[in-house]
C-alpha atoms as a PDB file:
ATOM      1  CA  UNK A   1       0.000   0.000   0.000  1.00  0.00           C
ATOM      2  CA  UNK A   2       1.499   3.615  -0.698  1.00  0.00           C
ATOM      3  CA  UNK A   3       2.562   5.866   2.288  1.00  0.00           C
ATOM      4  CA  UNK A   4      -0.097   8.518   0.839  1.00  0.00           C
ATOM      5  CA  UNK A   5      -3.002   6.208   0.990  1.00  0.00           C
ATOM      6  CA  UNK A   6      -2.398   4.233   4.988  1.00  0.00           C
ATOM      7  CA  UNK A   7      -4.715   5.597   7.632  1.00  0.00           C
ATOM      8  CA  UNK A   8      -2.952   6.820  10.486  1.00  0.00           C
ATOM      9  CA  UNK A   9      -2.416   4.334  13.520  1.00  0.00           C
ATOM     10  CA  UNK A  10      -5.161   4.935  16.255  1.00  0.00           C
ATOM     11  CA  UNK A  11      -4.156   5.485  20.090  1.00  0.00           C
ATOM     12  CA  UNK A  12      -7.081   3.606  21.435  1.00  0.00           C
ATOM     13  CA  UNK A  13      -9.667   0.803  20.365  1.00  0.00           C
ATOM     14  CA  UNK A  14     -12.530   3.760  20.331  1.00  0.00           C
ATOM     15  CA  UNK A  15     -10.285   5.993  18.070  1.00  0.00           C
ATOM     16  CA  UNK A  16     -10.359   3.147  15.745  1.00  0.00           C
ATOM     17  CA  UNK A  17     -14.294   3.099  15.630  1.00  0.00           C
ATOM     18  CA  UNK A  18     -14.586   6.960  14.318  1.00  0.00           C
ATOM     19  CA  UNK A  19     -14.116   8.032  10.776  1.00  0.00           C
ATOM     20  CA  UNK A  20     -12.296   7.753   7.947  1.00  0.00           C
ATOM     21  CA  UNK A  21     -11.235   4.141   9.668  1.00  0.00           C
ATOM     22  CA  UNK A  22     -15.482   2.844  10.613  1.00  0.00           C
ATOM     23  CA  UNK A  23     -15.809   2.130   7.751  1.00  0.00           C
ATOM     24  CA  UNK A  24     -13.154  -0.473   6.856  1.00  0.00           C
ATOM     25  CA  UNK A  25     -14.994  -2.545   9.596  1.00  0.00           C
ATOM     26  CA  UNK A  26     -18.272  -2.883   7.495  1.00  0.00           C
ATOM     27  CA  UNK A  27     -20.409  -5.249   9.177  1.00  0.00           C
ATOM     28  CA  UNK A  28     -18.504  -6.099  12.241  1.00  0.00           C
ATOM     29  CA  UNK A  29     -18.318  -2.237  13.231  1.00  0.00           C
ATOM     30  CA  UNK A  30     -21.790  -2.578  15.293  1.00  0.00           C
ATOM     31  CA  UNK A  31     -21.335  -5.911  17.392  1.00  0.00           C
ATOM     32  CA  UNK A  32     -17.455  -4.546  17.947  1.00  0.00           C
ATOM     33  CA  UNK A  33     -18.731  -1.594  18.883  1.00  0.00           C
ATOM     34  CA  UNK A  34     -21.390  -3.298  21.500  1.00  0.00           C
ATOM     35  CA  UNK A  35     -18.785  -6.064  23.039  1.00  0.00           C
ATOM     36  CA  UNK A  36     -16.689  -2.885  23.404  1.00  0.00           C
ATOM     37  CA  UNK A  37     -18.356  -0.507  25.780  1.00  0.00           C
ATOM     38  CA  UNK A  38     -19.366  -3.360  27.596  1.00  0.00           C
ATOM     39  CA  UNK A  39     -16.926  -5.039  29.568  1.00  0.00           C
ATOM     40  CA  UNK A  40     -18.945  -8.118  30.890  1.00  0.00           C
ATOM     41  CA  UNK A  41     -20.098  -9.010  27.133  1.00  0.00           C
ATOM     42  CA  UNK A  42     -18.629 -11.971  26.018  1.00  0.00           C
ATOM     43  CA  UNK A  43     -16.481 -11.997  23.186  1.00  0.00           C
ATOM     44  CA  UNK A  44     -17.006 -14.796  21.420  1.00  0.00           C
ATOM     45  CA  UNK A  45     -19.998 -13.375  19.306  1.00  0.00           C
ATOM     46  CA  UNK A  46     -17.678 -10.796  18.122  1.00  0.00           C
ATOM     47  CA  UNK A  47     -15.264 -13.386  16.869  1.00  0.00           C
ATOM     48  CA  UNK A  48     -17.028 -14.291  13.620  1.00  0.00           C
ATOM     49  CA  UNK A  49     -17.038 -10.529  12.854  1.00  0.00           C
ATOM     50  CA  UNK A  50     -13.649 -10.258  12.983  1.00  0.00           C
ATOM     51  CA  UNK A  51     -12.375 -13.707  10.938  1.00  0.00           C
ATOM     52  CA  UNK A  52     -14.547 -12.425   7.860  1.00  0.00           C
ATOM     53  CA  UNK A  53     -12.536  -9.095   8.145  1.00  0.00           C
END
């Protein structure tokens, strides 16, 4: 991929939620978002989202 066209590195898992990078999550940007803010969800729902990424 070219230097000019790499999104810049987030700092934190919620900085990689917000635009121009949401989008590349398609899909799996809801449930990630969900299993995120909630600390007692259990991940393994989120897993399918994330092996068809």
């Amino acid at each position: 991929m070219h230097a000019a066209t790499r999104l810049a590195e987030h700092g934190s898992l919620d900085d990689a939620f917000l635009p121009p990078l949401s989008h590349a999550w398609k899909d799996a940007l809801t449930p990630l978002r969900a299993w995120q803010a909630d600390a007692n969800r259990p991940w393994q729902p989120v897993l399918p989202c994330l092996e068809k990424l």
